[in-house]
N, C-alpha and C. Protein backbone atom coordinates (compact mmCIF):
# COMPACT_ATOMS: atom_id res chain seq x y z
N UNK A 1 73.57 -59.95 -112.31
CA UNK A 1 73.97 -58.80 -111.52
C UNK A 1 75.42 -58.50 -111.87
N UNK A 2 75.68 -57.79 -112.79
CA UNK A 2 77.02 -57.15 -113.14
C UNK A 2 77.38 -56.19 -112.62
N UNK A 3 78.61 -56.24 -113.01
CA UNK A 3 79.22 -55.08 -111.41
C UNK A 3 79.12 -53.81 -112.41
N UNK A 4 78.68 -52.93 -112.11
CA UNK A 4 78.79 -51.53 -112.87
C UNK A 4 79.23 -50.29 -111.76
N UNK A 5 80.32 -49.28 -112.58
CA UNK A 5 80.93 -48.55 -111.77
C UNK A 5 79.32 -47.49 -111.54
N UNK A 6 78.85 -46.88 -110.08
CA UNK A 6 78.10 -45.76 -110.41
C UNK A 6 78.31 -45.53 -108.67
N UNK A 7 77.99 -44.03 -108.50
CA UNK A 7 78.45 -43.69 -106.99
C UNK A 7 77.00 -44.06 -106.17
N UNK A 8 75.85 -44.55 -106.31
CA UNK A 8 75.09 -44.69 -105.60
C UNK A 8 75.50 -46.36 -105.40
N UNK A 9 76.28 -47.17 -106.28
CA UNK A 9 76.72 -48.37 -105.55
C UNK A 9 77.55 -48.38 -104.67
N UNK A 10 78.64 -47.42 -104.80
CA UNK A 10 79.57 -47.33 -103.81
C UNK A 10 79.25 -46.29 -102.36
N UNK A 11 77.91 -45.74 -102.59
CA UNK A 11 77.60 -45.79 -100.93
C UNK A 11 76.77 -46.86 -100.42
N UNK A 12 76.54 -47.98 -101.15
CA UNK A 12 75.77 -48.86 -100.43
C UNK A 12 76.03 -49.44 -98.88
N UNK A 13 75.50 -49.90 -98.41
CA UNK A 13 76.10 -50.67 -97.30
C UNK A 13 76.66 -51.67 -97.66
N UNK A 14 75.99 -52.51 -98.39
CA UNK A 14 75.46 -53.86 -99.17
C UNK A 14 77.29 -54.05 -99.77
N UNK A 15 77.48 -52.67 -100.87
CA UNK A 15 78.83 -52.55 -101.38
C UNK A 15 80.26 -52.20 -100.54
N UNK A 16 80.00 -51.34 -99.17
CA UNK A 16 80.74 -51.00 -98.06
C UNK A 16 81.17 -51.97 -97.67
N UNK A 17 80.26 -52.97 -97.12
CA UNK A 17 80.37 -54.59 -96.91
C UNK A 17 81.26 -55.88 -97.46
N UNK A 18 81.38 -55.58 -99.07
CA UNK A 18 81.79 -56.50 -99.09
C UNK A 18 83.34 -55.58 -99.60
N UNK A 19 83.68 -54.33 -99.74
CA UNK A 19 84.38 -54.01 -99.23
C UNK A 19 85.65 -53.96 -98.49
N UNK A 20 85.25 -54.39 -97.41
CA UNK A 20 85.83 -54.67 -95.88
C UNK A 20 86.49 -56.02 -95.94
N UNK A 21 86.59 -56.84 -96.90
CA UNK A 21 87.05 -57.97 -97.09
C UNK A 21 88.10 -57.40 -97.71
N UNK A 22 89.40 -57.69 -97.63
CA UNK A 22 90.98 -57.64 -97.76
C UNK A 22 90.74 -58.07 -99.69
N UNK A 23 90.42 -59.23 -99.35
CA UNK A 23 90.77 -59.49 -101.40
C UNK A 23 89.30 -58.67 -102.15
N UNK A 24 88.62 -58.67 -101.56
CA UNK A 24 87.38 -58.16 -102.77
C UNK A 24 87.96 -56.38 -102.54
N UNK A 25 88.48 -56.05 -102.10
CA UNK A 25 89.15 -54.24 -101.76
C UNK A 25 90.39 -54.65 -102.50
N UNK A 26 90.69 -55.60 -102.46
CA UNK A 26 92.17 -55.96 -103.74
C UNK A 26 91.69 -55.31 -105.08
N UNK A 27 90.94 -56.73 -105.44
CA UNK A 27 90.20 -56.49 -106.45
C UNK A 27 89.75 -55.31 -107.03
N UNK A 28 88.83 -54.42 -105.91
CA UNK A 28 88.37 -53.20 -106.56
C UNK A 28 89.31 -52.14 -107.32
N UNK A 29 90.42 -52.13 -105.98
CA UNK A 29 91.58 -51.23 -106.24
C UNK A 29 92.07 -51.81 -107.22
N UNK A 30 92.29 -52.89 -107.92
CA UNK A 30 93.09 -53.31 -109.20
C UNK A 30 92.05 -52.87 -110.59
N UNK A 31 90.95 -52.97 -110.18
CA UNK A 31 89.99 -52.84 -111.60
C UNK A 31 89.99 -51.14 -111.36
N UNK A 32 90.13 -50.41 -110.27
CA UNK A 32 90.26 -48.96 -110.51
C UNK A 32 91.41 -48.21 -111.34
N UNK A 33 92.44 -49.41 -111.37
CA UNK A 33 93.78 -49.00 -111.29
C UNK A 33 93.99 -49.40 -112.68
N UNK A 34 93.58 -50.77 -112.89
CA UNK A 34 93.60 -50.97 -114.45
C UNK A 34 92.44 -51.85 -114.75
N UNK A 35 91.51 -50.98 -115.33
CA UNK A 35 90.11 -51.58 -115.94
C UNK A 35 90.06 -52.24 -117.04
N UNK A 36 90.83 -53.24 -117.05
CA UNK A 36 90.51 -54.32 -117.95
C UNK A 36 89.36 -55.40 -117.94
N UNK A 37 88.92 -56.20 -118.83
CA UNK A 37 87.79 -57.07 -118.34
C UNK A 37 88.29 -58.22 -117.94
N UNK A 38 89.12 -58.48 -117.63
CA UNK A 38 89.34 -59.92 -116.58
C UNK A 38 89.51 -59.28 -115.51
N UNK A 39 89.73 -58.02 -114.92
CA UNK A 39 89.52 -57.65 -113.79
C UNK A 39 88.43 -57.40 -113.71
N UNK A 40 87.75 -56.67 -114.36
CA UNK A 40 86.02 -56.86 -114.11
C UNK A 40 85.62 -57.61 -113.76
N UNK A 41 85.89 -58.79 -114.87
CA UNK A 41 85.09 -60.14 -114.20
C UNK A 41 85.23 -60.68 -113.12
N UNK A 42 86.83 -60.81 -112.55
CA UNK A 42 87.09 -61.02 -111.37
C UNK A 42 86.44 -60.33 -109.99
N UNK A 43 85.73 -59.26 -110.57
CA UNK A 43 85.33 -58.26 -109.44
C UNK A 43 83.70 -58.63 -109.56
N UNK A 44 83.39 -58.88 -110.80
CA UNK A 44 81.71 -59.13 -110.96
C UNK A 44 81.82 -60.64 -110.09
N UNK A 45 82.39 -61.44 -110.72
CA UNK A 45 82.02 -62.94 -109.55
C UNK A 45 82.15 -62.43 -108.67
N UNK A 46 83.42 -62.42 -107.53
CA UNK A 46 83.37 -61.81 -105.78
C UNK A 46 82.43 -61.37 -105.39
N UNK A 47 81.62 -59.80 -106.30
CA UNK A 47 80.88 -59.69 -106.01
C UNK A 47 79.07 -59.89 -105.75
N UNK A 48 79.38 -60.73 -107.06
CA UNK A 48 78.24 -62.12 -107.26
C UNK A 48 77.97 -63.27 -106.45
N UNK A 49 79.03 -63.23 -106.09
CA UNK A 49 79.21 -64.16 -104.85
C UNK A 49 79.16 -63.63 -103.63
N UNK A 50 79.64 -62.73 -103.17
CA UNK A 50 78.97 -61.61 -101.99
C UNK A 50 77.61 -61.73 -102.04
N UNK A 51 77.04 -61.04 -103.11
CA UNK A 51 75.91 -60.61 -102.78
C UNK A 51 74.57 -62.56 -102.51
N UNK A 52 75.07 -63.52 -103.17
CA UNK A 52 74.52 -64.37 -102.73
C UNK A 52 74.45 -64.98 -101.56
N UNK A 53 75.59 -64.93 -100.79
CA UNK A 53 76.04 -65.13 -99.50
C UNK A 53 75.19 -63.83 -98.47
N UNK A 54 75.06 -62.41 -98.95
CA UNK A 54 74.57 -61.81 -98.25
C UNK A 54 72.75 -62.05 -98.06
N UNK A 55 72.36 -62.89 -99.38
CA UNK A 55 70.87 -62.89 -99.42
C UNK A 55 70.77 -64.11 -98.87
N UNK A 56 71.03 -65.59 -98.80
CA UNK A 56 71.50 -66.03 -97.96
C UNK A 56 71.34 -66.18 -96.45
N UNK A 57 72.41 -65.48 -95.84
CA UNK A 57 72.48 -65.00 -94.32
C UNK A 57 71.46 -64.34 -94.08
N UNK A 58 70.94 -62.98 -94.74
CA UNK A 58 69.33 -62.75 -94.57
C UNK A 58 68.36 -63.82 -94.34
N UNK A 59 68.24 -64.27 -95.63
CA UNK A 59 67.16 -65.69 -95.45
C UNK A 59 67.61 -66.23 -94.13
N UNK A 60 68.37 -66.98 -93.61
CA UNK A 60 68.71 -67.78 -92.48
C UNK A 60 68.28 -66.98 -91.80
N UNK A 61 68.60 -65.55 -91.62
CA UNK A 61 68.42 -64.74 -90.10
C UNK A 61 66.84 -64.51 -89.96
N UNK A 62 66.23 -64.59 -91.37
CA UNK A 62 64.58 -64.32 -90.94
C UNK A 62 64.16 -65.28 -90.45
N UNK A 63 64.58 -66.78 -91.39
CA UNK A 63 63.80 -67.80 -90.80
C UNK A 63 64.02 -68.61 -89.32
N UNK A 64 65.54 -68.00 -88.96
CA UNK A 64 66.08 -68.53 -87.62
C UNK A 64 64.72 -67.61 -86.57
N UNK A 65 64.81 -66.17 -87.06
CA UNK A 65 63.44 -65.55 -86.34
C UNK A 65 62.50 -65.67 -85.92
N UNK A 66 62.09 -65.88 -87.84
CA UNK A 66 60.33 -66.52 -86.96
C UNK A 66 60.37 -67.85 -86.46
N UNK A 67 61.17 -68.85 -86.95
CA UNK A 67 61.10 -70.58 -86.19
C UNK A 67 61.21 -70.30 -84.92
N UNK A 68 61.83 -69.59 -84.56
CA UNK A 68 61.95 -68.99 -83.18
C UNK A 68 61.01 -68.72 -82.27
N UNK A 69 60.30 -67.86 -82.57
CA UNK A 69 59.31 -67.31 -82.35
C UNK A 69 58.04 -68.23 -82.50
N UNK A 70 58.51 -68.91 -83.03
CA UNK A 70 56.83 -70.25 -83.44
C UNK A 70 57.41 -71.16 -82.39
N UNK A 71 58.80 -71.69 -82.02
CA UNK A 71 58.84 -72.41 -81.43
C UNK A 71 58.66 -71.92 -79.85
N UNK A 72 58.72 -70.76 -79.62
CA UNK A 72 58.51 -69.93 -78.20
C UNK A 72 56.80 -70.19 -78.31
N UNK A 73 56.04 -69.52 -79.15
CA UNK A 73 54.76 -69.61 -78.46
C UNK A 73 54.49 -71.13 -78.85
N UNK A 74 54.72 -72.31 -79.10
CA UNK A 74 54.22 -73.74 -78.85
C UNK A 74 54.46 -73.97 -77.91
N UNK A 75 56.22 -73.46 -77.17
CA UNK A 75 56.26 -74.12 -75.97
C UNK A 75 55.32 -73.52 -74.81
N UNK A 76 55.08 -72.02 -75.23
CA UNK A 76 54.42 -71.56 -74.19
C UNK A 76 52.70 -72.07 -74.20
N UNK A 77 52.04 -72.36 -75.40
CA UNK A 77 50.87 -73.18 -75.85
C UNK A 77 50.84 -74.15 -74.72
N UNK A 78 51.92 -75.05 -74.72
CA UNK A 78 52.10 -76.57 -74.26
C UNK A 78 52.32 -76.34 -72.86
N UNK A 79 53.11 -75.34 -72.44
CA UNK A 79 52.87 -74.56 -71.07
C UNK A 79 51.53 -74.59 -70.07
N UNK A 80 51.18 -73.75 -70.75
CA UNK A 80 49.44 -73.42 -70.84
C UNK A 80 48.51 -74.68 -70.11
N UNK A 81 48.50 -75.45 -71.29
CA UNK A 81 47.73 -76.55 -71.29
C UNK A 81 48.01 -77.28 -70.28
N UNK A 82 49.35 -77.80 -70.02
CA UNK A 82 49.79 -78.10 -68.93
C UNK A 82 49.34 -78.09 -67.51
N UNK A 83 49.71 -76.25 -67.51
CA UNK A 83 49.39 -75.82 -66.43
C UNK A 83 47.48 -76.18 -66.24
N UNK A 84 46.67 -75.98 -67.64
CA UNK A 84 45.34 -76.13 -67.18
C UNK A 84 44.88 -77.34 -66.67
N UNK A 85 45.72 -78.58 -66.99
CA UNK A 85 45.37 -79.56 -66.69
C UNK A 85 45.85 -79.92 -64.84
N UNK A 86 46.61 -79.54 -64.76
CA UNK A 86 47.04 -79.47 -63.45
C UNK A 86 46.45 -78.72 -62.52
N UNK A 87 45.86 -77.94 -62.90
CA UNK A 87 45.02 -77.04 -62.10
C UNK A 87 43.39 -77.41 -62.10
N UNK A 88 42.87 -78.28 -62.98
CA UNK A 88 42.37 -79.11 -63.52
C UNK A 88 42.01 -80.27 -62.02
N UNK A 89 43.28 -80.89 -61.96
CA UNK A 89 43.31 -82.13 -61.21
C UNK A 89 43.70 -81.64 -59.96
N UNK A 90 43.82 -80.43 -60.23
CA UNK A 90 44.33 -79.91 -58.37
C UNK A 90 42.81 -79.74 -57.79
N UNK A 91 41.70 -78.84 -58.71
CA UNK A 91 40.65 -78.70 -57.98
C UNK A 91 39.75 -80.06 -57.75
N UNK A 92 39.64 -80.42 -58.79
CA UNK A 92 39.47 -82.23 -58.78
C UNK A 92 39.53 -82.93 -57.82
N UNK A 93 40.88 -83.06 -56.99
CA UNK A 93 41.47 -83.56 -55.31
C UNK A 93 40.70 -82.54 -54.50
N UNK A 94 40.78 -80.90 -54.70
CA UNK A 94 40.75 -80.31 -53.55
C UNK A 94 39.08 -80.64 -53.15
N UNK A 95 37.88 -80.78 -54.46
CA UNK A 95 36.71 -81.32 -54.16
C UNK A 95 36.65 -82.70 -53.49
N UNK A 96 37.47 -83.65 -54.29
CA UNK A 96 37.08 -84.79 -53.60
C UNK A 96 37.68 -84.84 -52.06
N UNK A 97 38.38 -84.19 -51.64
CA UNK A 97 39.05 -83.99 -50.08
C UNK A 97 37.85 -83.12 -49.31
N UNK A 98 37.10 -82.39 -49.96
CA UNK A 98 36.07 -81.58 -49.35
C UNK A 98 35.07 -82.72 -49.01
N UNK A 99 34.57 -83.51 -50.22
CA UNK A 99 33.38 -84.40 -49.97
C UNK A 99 33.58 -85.36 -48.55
N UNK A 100 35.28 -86.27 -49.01
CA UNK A 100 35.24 -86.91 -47.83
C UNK A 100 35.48 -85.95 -46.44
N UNK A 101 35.94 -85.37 -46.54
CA UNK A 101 35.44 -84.50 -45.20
C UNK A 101 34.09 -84.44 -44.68
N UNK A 102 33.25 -83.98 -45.78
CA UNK A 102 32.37 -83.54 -45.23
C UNK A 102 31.86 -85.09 -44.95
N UNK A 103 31.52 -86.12 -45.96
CA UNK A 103 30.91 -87.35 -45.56
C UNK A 103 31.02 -87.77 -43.45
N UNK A 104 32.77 -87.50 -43.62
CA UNK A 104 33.37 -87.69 -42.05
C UNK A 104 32.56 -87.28 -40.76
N UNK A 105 32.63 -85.72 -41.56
CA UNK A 105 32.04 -85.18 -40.48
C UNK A 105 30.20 -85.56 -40.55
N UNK A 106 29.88 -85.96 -41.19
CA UNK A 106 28.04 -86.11 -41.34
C UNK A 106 28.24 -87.51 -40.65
N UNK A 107 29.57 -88.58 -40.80
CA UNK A 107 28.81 -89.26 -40.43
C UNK A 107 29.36 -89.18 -38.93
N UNK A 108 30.31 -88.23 -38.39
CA UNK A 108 30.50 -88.27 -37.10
C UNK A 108 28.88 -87.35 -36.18
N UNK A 109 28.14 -86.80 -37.48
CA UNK A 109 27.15 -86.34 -36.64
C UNK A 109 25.85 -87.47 -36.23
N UNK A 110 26.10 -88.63 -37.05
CA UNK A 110 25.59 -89.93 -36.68
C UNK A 110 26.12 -90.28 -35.09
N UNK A 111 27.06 -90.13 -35.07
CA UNK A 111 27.91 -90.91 -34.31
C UNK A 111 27.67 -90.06 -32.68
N UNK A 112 27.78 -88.45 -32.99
CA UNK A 112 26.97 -87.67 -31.97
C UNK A 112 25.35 -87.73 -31.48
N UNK A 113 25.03 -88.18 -32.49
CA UNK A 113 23.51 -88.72 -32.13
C UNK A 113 23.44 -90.10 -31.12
N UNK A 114 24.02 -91.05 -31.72
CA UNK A 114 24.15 -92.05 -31.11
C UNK A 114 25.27 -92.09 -29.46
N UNK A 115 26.08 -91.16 -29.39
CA UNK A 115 26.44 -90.66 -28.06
C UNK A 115 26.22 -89.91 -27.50
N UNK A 116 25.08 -89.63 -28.00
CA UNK A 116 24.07 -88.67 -26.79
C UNK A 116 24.31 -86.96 -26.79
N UNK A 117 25.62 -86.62 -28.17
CA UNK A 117 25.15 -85.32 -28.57
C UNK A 117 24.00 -84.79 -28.45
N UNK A 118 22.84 -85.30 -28.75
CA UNK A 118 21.64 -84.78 -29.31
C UNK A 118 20.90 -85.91 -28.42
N UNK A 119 20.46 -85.27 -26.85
CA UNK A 119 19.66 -85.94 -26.10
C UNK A 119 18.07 -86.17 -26.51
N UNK A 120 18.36 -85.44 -27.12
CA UNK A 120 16.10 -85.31 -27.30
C UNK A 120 15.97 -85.88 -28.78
N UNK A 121 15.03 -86.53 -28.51
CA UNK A 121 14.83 -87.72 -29.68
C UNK A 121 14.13 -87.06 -30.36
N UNK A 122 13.08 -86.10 -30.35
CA UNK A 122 12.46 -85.61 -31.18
C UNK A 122 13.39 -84.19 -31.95
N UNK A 123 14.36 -84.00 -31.25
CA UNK A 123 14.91 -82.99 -31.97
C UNK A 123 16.18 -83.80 -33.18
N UNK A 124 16.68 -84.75 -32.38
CA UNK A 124 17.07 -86.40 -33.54
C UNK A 124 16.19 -86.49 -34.90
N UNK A 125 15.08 -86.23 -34.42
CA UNK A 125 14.08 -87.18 -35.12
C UNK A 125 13.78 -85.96 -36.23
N UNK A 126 13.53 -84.58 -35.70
CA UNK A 126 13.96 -83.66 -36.62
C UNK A 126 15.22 -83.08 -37.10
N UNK A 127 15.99 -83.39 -37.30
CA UNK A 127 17.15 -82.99 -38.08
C UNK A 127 17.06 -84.13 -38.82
N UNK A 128 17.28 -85.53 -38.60
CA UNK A 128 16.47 -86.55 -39.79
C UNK A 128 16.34 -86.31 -40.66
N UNK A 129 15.01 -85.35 -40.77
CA UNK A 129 14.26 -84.43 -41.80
C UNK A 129 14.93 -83.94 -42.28
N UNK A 130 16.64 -83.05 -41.92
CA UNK A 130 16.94 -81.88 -43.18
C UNK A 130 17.62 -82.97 -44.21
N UNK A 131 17.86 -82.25 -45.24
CA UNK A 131 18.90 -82.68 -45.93
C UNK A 131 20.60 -82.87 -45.63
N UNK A 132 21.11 -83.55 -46.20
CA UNK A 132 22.47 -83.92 -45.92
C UNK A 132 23.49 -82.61 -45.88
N UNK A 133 22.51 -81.64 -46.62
CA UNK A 133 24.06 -80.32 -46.74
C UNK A 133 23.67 -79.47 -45.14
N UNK A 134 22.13 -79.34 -45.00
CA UNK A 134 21.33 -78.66 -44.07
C UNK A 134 22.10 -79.19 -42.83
N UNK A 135 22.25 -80.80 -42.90
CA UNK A 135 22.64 -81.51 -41.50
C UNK A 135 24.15 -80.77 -40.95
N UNK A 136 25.33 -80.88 -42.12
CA UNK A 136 26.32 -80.28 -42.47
C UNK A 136 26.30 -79.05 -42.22
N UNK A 137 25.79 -78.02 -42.45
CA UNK A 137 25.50 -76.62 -41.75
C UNK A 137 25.31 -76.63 -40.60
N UNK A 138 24.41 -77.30 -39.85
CA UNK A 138 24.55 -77.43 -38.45
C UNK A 138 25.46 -78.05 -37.35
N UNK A 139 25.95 -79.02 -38.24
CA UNK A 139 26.86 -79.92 -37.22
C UNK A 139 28.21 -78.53 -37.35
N UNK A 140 28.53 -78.26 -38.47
CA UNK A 140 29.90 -77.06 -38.92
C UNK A 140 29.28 -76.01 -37.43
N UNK A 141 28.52 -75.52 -37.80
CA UNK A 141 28.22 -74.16 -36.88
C UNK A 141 27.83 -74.36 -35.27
N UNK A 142 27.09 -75.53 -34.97
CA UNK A 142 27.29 -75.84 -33.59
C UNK A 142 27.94 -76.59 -32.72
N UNK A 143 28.29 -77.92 -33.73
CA UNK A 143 29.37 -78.57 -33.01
C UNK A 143 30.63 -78.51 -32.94
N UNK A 144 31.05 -77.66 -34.05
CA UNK A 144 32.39 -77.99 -34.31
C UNK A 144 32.89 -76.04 -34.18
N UNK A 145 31.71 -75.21 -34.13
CA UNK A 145 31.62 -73.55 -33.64
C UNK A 145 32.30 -73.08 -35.15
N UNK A 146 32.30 -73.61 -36.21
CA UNK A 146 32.73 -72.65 -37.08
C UNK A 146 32.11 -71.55 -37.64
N UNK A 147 32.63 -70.34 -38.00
CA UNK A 147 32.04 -69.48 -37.92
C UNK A 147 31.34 -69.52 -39.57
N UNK A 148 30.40 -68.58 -40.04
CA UNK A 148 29.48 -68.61 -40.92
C UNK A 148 30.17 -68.62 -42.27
N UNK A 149 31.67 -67.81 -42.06
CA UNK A 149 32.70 -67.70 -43.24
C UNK A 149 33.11 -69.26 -43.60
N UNK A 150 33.77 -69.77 -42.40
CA UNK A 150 34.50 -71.12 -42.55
C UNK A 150 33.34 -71.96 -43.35
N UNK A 151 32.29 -72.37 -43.06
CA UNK A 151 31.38 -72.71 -43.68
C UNK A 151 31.27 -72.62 -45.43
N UNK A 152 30.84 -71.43 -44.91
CA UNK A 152 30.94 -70.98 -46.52
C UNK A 152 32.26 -71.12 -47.39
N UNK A 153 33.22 -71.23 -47.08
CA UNK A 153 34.42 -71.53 -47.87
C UNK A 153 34.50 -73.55 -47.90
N UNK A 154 33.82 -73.64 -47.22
CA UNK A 154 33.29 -75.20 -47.35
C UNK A 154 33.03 -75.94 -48.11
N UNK A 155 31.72 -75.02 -48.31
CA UNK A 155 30.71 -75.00 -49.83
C UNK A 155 30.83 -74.28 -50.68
N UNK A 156 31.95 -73.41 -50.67
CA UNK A 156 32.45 -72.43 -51.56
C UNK A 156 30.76 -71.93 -52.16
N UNK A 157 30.51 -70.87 -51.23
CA UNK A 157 29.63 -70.27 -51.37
C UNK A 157 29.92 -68.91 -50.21
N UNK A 158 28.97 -68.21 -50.56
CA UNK A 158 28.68 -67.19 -49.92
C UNK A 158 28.15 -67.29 -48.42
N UNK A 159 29.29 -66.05 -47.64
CA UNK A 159 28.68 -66.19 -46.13
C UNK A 159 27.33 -65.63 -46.10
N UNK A 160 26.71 -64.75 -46.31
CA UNK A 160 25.09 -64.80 -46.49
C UNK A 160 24.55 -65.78 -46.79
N UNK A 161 24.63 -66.45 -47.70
CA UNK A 161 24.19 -67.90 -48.18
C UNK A 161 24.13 -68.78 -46.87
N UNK A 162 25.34 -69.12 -46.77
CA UNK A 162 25.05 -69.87 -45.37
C UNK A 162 23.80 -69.07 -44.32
N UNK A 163 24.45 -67.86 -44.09
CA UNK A 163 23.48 -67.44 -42.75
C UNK A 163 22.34 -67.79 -43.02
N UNK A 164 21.76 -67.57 -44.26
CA UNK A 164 20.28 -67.82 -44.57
C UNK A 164 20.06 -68.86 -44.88
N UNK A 165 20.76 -70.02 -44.94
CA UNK A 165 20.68 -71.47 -45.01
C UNK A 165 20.29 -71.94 -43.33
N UNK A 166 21.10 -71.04 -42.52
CA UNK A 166 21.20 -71.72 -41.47
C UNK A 166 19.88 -71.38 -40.51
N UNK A 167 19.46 -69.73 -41.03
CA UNK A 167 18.22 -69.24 -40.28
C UNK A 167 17.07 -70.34 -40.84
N UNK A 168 17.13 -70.72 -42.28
CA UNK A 168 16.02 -71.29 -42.92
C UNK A 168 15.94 -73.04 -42.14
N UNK A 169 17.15 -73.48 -41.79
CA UNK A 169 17.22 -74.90 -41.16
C UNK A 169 16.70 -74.71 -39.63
N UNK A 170 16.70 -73.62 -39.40
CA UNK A 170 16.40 -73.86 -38.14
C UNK A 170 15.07 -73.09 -37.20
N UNK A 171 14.44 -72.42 -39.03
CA UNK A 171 12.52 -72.09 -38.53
C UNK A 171 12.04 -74.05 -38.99
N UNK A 172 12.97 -74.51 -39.68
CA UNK A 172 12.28 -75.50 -40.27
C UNK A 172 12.60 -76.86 -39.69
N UNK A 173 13.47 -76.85 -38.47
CA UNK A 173 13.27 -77.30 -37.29
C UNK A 173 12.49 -77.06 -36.05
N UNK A 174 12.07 -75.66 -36.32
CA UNK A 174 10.88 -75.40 -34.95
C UNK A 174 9.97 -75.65 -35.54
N UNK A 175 9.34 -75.95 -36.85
CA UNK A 175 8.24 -76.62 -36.98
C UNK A 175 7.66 -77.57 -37.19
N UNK A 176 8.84 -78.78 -37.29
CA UNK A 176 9.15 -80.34 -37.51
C UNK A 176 9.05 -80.46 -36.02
N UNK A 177 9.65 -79.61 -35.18
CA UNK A 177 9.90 -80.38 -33.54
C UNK A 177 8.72 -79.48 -33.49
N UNK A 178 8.59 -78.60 -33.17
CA UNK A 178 6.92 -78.21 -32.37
C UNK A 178 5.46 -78.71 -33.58
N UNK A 179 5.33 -79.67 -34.47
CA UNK A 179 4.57 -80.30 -34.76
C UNK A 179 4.31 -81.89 -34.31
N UNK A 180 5.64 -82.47 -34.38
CA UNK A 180 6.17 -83.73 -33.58
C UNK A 180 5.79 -83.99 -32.32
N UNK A 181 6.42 -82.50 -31.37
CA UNK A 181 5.96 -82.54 -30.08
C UNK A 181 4.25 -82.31 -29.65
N UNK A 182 3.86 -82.12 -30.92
CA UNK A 182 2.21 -81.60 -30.51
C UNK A 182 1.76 -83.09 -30.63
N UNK A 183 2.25 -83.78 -31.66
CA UNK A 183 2.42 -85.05 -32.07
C UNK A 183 2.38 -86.13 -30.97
N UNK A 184 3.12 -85.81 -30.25
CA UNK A 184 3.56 -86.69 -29.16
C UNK A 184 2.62 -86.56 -27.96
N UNK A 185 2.13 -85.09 -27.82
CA UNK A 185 1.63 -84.50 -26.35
C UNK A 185 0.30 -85.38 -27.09
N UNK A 186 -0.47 -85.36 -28.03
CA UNK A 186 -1.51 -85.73 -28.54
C UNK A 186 -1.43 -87.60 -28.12
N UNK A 187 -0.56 -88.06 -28.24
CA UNK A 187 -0.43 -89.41 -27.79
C UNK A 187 -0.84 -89.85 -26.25
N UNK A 188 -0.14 -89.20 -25.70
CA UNK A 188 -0.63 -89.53 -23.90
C UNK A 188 -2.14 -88.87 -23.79
């Protein structure tokens, strides 16, 4: 890259630039003033040397960029993951805090049976019969009066769901207890 006089170099930026430096504007003005070739040359290195320094600082400024930028989305990657795992182990607890609850409360509906919550043995004797979530629907909604929502955010399910869980537990207790009781009247 030799320095050659032509006016599209001297509007460069590139040439404006190095310019602005006190000795390379020495320089120029001396090779304008007397164009000999050791002033040339003196003006071709500086500016040989400019311009490597300017390609250079480019390079650095792209790659400071993108490393940048790669190192922003890893951390935000590692962010991420983070966060999924934690959210992860949050629902993780918030289930296992649901189960023992609910275990608590099923087995405090033992415990209402056996203190005389539930006077009538044949109606004891049918709930028996439901299942453990069925039992749980009933003890939630009559003993403890929660409403059909609370429930359902229980079982993280739907308040319809419940209602129709709860209508279905309890045709299917009038026909466990009014078969039982026919059961029974048939005995005496």
């Amino acid at each position: 890259m030799s320095f050659h006089f032509n006016f599209e170099m001297l509007n460069s930026s590139l040439f404006k630039n190095f310019l602005k430096n006190h000795s390379n504007n020495k320089l120029f003005t001396d090779y304008l003033c007397n164009s000999t070739d050791e002033n040339k040359d003196l003006l071709d290195k500086a500016f040989k040397k400019y311009v490597k320094k300017a390609i250079a600082v480019s390079y650095l400024k792209k790659v400071i960029h993108y490393e940048s930028r790669r190192f922003d989305k890893n951390i935000r990657k590692k962010d991420n993951k983070e966060l999924l795992i934690l959210d992860e182990l949050n629902s993780l607890i918030i289930a296992s805090l649901k189960d023992i609850e609910a275990e608590n409360k099923l087995n405090q509906i033992e415990v209402g049976y056996r203190n005389g919550c539930i006077t009538n043995q044949l109606l004891g004797k049918a709930i028996y019969t439901l299942s453990e979530r069925q039992q749980k629907i009933l003890y939630f909604y009559y003993v403890l009066n929660l409403s059909d929502i609370e429930i359902a955010a229980i079982f993280d399910v739907s308040q319809q769901a419940i209602s129709k869980s709860r209508k279905h537990i309890i045709s299917k207790l009038r026909r466990v207890y009014v078969g039982r009781q026919f059961n029974e009247d048939k005995k005496f």
